[in-house]
PDB file of N, CA and C in Angstrom:
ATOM      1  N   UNK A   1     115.066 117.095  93.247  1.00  0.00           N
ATOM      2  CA  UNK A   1     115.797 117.416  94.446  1.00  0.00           C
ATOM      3  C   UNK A   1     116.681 116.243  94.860  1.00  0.00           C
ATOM      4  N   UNK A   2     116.404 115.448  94.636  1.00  0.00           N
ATOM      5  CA  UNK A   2     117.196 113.987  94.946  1.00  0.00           C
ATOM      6  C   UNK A   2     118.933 113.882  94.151  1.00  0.00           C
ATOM      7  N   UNK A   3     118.422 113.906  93.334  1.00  0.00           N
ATOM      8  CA  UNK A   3     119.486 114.678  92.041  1.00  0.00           C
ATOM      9  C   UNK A   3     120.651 115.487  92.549  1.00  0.00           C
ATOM     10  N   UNK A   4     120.087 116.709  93.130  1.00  0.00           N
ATOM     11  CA  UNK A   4     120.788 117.393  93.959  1.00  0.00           C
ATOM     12  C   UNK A   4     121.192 117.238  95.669  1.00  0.00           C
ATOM     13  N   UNK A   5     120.806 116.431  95.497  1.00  0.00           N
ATOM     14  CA  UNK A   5     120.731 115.385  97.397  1.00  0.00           C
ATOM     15  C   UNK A   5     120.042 116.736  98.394  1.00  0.00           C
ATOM     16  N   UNK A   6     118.777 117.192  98.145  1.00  0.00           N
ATOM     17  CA  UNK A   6     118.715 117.974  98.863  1.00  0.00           C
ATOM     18  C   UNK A   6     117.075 117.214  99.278  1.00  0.00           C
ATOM     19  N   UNK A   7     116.801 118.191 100.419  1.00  0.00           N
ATOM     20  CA  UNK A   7     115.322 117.892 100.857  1.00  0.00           C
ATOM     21  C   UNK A   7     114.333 118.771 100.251  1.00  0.00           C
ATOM     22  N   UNK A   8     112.871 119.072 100.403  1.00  0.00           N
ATOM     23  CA  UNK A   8     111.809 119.953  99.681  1.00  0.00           C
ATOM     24  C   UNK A   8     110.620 119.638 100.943  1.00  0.00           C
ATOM     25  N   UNK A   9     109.798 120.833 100.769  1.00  0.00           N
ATOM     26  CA  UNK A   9     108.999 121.016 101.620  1.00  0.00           C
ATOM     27  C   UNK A   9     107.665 120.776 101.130  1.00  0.00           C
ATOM     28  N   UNK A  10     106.888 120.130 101.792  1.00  0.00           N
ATOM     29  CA  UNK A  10     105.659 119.904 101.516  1.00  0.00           C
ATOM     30  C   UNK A  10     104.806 120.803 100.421  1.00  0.00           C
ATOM     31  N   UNK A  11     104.897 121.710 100.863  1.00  0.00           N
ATOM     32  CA  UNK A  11     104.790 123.020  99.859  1.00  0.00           C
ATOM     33  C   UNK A  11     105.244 122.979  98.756  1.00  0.00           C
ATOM     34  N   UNK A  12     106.376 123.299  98.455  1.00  0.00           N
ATOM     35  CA  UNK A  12     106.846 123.003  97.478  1.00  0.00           C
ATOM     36  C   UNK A  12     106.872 121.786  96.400  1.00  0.00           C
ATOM     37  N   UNK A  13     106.261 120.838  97.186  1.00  0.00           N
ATOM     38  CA  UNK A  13     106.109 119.111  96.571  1.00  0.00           C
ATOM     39  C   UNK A  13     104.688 119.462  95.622  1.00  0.00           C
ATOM     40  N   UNK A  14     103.617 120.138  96.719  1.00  0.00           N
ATOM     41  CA  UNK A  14     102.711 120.367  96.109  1.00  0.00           C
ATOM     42  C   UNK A  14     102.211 121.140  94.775  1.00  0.00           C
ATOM     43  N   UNK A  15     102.635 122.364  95.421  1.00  0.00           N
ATOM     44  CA  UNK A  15     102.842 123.094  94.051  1.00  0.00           C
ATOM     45  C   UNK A  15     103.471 122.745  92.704  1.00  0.00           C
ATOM     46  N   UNK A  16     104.543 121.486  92.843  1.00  0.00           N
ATOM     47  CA  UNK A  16     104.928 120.995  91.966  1.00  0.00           C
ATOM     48  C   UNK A  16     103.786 120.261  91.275  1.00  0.00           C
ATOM     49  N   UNK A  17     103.216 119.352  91.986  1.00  0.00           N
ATOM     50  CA  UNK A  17     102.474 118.392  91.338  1.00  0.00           C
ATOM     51  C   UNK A  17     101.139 118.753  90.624  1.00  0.00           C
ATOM     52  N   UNK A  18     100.652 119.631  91.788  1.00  0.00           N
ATOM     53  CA  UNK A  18      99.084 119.965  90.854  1.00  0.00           C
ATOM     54  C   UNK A  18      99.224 120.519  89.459  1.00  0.00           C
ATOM     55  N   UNK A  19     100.000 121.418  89.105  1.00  0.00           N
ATOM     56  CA  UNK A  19     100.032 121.721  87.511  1.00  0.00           C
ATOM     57  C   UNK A  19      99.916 120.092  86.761  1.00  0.00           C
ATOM     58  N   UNK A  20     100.152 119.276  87.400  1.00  0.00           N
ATOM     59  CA  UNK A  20     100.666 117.678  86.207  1.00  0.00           C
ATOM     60  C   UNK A  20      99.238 116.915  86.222  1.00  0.00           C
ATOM     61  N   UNK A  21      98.563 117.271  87.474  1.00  0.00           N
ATOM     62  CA  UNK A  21      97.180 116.448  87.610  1.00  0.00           C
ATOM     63  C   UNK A  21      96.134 116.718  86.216  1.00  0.00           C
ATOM     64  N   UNK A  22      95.370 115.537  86.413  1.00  0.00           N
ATOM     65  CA  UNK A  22      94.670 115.553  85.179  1.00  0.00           C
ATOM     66  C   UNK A  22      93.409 116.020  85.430  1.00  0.00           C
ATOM     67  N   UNK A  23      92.292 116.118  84.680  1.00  0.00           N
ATOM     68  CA  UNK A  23      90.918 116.388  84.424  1.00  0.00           C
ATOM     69  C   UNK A  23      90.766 117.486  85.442  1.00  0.00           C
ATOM     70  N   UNK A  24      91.562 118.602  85.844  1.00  0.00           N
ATOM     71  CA  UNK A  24      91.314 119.619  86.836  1.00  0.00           C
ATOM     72  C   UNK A  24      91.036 119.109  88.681  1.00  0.00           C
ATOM     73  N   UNK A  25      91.120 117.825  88.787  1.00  0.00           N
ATOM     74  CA  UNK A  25      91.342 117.673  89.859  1.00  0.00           C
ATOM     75  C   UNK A  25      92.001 117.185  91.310  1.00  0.00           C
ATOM     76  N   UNK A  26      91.778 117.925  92.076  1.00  0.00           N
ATOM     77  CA  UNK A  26      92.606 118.753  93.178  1.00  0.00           C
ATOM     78  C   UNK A  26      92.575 117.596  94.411  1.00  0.00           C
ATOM     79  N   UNK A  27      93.409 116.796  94.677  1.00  0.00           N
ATOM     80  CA  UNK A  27      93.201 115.898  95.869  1.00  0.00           C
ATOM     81  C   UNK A  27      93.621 116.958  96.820  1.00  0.00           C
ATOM     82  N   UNK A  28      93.122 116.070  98.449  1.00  0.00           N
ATOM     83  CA  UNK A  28      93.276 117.260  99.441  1.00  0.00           C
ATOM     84  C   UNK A  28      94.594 116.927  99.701  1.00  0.00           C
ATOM     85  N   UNK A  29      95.459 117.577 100.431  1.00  0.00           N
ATOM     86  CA  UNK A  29      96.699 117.638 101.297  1.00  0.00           C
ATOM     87  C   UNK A  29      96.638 116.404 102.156  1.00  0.00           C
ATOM     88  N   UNK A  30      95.498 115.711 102.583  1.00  0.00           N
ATOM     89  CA  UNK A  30      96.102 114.419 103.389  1.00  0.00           C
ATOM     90  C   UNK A  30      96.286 113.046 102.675  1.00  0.00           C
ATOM     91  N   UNK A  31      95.413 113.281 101.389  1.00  0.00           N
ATOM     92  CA  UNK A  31      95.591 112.613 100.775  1.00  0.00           C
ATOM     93  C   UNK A  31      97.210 112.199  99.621  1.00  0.00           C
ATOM     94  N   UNK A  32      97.840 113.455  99.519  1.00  0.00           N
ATOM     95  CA  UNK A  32      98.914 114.202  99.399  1.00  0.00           C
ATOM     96  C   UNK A  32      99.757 113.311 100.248  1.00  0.00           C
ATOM     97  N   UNK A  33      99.732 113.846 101.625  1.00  0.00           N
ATOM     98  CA  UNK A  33     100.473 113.455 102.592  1.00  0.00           C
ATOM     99  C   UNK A  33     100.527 111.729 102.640  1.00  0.00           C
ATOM    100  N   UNK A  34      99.411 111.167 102.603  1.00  0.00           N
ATOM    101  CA  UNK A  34      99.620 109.505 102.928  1.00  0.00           C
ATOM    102  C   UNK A  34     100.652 109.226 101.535  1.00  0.00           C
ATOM    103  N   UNK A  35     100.206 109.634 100.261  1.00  0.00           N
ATOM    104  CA  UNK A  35     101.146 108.760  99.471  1.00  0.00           C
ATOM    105  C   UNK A  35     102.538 109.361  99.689  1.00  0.00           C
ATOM    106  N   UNK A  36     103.198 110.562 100.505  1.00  0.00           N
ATOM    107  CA  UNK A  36     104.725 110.800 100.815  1.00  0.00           C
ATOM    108  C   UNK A  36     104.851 110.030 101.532  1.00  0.00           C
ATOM    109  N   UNK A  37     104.313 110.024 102.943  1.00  0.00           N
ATOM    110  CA  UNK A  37     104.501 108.912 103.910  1.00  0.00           C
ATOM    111  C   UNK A  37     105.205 107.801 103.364  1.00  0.00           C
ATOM    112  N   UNK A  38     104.400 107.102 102.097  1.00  0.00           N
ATOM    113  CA  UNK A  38     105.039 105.640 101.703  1.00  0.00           C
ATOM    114  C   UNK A  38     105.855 105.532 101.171  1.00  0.00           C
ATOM    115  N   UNK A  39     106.055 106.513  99.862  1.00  0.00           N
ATOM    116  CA  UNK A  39     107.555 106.859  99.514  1.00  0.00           C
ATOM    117  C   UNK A  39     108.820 107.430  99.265  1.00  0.00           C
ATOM    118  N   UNK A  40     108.298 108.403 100.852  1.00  0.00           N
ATOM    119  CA  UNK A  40     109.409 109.354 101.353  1.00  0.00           C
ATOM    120  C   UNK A  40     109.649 109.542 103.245  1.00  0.00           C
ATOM    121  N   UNK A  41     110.761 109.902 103.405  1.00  0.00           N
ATOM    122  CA  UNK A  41     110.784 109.590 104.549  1.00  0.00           C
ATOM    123  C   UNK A  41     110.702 111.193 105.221  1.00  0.00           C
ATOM    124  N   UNK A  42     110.805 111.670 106.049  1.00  0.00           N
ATOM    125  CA  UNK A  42     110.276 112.938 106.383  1.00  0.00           C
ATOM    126  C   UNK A  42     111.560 113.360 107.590  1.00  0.00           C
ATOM    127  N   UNK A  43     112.384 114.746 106.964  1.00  0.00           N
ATOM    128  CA  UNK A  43     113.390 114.739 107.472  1.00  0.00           C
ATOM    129  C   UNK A  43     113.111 116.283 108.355  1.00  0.00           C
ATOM    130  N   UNK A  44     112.974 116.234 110.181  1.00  0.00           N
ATOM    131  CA  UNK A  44     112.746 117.493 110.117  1.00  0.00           C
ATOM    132  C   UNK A  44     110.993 117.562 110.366  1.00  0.00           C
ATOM    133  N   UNK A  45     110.772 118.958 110.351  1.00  0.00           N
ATOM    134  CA  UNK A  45     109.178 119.206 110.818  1.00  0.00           C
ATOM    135  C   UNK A  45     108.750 119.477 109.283  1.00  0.00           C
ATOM    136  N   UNK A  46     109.016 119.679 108.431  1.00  0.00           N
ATOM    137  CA  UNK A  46     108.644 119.829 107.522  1.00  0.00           C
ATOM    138  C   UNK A  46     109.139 119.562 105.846  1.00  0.00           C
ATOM    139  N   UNK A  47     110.233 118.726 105.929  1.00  0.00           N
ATOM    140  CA  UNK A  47     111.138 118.486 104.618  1.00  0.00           C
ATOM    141  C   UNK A  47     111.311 116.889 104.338  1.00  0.00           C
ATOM    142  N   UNK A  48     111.087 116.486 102.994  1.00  0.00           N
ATOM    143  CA  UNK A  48     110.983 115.313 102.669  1.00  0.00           C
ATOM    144  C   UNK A  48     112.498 114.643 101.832  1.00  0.00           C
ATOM    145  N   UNK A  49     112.578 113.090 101.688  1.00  0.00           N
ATOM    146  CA  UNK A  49     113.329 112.848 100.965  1.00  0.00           C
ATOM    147  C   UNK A  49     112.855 111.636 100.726  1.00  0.00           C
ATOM    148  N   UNK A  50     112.967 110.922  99.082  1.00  0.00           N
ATOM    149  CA  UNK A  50     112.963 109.728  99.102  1.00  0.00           C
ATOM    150  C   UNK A  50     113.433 108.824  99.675  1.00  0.00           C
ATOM    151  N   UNK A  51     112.605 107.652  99.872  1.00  0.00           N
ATOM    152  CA  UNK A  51     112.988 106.499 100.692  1.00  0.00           C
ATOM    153  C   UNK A  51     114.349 105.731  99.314  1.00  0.00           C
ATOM    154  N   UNK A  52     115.098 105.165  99.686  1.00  0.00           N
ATOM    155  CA  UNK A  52     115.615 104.410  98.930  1.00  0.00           C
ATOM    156  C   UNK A  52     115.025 103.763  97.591  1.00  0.00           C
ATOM    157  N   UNK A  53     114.108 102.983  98.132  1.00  0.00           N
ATOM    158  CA  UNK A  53     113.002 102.449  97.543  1.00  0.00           C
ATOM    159  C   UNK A  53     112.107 102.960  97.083  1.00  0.00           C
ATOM    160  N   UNK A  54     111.956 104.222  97.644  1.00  0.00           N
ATOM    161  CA  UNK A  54     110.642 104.378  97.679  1.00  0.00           C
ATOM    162  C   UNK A  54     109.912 105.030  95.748  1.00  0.00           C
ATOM    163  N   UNK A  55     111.437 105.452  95.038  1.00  0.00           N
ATOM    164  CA  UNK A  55     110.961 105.475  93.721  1.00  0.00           C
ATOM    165  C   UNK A  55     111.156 104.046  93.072  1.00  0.00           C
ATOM    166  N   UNK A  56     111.335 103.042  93.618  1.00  0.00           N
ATOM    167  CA  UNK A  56     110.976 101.939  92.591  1.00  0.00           C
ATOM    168  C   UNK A  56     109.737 101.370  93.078  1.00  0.00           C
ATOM    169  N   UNK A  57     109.071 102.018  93.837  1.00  0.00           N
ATOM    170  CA  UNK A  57     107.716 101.545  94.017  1.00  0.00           C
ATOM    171  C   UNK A  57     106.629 102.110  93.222  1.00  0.00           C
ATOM    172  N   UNK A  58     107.110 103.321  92.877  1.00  0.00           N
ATOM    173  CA  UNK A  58     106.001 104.350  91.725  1.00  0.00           C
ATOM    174  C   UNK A  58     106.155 103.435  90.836  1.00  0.00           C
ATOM    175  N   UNK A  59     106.975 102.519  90.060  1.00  0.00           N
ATOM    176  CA  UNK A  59     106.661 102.017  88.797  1.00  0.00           C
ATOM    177  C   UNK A  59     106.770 100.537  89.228  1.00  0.00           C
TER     178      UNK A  59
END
């Protein structure tokens, strides 16, 4: 989505990710939520975007 300069919804973040998780397991949604917090900024009641930074902190 960044790519496309657009925002994505929590929902949609999620559903993305769990198919990629490993050994079948499922972190909860707040746990979810703290790591966007750090490297996304939250645009709106419900739509995210990366922080500047915030993908050179994943690696």
């Amino acid at each position: 989505m960044e790519r496309k300069n657009k925002t994505t919804t929590f929902d949609e973040i999620v559903l993305y990710i769990l198919p990629l998780l490993k050994n079948g397991t499922t972190p909860e949604n707040q746990t979810i939520l703290t790591v966007l917090e750090d490297i996304t900024e939250r645009i709106g009641e419900d739509s995210w975007r990366l922080k500047g930074e915030g993908q050179l902190s994943l690696f």
